[in-house]
N, C-alpha and C. Protein backbone atom coordinates (compact mmCIF):
# COMPACT_ATOMS: atom_id res chain seq x y z
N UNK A 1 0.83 -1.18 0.00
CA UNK A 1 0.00 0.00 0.00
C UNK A 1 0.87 1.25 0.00
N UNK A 2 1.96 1.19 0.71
CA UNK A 2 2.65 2.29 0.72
C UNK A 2 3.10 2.89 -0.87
N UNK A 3 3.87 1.95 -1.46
CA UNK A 3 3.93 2.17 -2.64
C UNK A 3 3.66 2.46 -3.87
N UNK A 4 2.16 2.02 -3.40
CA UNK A 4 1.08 2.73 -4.21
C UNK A 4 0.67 4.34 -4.00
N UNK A 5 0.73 4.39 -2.70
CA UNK A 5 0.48 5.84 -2.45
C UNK A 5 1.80 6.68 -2.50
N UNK A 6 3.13 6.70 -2.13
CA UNK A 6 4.35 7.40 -2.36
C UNK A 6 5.41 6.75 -3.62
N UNK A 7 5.02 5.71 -4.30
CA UNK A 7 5.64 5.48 -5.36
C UNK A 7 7.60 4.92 -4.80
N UNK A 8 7.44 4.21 -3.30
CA UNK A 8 8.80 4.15 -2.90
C UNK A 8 8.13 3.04 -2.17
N UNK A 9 9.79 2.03 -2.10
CA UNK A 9 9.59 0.56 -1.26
C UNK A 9 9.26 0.35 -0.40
N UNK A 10 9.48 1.20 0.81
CA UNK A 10 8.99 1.33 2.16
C UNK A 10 9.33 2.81 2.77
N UNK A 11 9.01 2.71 4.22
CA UNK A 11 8.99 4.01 4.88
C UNK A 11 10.58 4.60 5.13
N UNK A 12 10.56 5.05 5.39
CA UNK A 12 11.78 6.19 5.65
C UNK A 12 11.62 6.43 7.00
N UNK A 13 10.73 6.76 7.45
CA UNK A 13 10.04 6.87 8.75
C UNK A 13 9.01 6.57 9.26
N UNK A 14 9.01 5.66 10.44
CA UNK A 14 7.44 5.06 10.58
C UNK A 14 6.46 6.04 10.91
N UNK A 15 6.68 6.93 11.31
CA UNK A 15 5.51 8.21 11.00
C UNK A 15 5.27 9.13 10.57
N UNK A 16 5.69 9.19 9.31
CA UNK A 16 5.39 9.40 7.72
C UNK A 16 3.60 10.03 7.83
N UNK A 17 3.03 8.57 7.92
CA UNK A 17 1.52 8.44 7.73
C UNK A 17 1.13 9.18 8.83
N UNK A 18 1.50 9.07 9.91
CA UNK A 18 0.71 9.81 11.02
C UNK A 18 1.55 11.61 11.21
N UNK A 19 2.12 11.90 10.58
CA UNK A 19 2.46 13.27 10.44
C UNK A 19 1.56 13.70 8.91
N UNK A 20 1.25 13.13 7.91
CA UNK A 20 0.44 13.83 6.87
C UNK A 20 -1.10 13.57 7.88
N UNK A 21 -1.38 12.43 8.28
CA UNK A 21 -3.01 12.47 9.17
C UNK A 21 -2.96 13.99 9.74
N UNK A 22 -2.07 13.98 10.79
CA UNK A 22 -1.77 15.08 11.63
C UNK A 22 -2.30 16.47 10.90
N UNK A 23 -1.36 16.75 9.78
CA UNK A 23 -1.69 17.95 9.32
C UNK A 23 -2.94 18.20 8.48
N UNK A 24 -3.41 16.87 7.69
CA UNK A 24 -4.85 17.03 7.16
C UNK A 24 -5.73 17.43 8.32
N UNK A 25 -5.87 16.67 9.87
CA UNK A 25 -6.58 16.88 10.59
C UNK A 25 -6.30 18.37 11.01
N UNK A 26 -5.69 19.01 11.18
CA UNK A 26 -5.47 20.75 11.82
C UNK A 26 -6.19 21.57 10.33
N UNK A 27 -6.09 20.72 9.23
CA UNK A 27 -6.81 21.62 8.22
C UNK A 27 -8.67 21.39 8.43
N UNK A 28 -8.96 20.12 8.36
CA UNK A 28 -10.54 19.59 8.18
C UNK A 28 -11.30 19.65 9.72
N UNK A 29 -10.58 19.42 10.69
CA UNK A 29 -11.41 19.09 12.10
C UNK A 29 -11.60 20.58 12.64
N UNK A 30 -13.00 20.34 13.04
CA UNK A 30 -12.74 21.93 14.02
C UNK A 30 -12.36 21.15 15.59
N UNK A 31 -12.39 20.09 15.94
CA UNK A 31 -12.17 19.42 17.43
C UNK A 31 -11.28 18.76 16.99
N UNK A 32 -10.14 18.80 17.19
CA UNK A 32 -8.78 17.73 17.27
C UNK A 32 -8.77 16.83 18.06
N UNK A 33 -9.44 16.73 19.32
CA UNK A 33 -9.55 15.70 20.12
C UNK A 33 -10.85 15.02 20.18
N UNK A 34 -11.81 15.30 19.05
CA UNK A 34 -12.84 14.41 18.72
C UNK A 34 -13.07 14.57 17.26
N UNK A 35 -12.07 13.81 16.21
CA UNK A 35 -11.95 13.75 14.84
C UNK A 35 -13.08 13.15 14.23
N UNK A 36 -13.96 13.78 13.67
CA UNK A 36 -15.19 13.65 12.73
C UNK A 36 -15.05 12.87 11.29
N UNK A 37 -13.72 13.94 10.65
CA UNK A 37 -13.75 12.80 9.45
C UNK A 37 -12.93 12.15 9.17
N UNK A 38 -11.09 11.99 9.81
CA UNK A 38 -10.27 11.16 9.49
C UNK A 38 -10.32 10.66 11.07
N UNK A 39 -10.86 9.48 11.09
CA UNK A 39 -10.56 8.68 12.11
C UNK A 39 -9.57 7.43 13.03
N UNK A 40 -9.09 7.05 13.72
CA UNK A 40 -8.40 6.54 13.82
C UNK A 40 -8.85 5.03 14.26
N UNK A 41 -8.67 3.71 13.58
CA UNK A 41 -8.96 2.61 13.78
C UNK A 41 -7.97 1.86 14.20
N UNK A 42 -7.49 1.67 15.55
CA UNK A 42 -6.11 0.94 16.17
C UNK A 42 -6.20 -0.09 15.76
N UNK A 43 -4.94 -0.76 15.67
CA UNK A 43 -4.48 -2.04 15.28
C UNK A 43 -4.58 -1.94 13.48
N UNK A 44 -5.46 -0.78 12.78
CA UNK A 44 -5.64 -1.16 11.46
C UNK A 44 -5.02 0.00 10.98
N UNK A 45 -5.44 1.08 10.92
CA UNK A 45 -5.41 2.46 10.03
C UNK A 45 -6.15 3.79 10.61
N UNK A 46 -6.71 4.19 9.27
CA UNK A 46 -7.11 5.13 9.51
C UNK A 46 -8.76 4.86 7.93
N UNK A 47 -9.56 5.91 8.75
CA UNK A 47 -11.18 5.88 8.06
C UNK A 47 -11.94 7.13 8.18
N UNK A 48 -12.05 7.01 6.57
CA UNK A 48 -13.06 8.29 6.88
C UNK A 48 -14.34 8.40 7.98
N UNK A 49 -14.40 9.31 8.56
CA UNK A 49 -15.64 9.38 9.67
C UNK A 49 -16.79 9.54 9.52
N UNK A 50 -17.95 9.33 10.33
CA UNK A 50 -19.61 9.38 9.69
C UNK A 50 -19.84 10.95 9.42
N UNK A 51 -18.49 11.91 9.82
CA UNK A 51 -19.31 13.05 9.60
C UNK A 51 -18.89 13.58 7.78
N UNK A 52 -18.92 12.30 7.20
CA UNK A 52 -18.25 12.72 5.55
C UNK A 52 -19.10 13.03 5.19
């Protein structure tokens, strides 16, 4: 999956993904500590939220 999305073999840094989440969320959320549309699903990823 990675490679599909950055066009490279693997990470460089394992939080890569959670520093672009990070900054999409300070653009889209008005509550940072209750994320509406990029959500966080432990153990899996990340999901758009019911408020899409």
């Amino acid at each position: 999956m990675f490679q599909a999305v950055w066009q490279e073999e693997s990470m460089t840094d394992d939080n890569t993904v959670m520093v672009h989440i990070s900054r999409l969320r300070t653009k889209i959320e008005k509550d940072l500590s209750n994320p509406l549309y990029l959500q966080t699903v432990w153990g899996f990823g990340y999901k758009l939220g019911e408020g899409c």
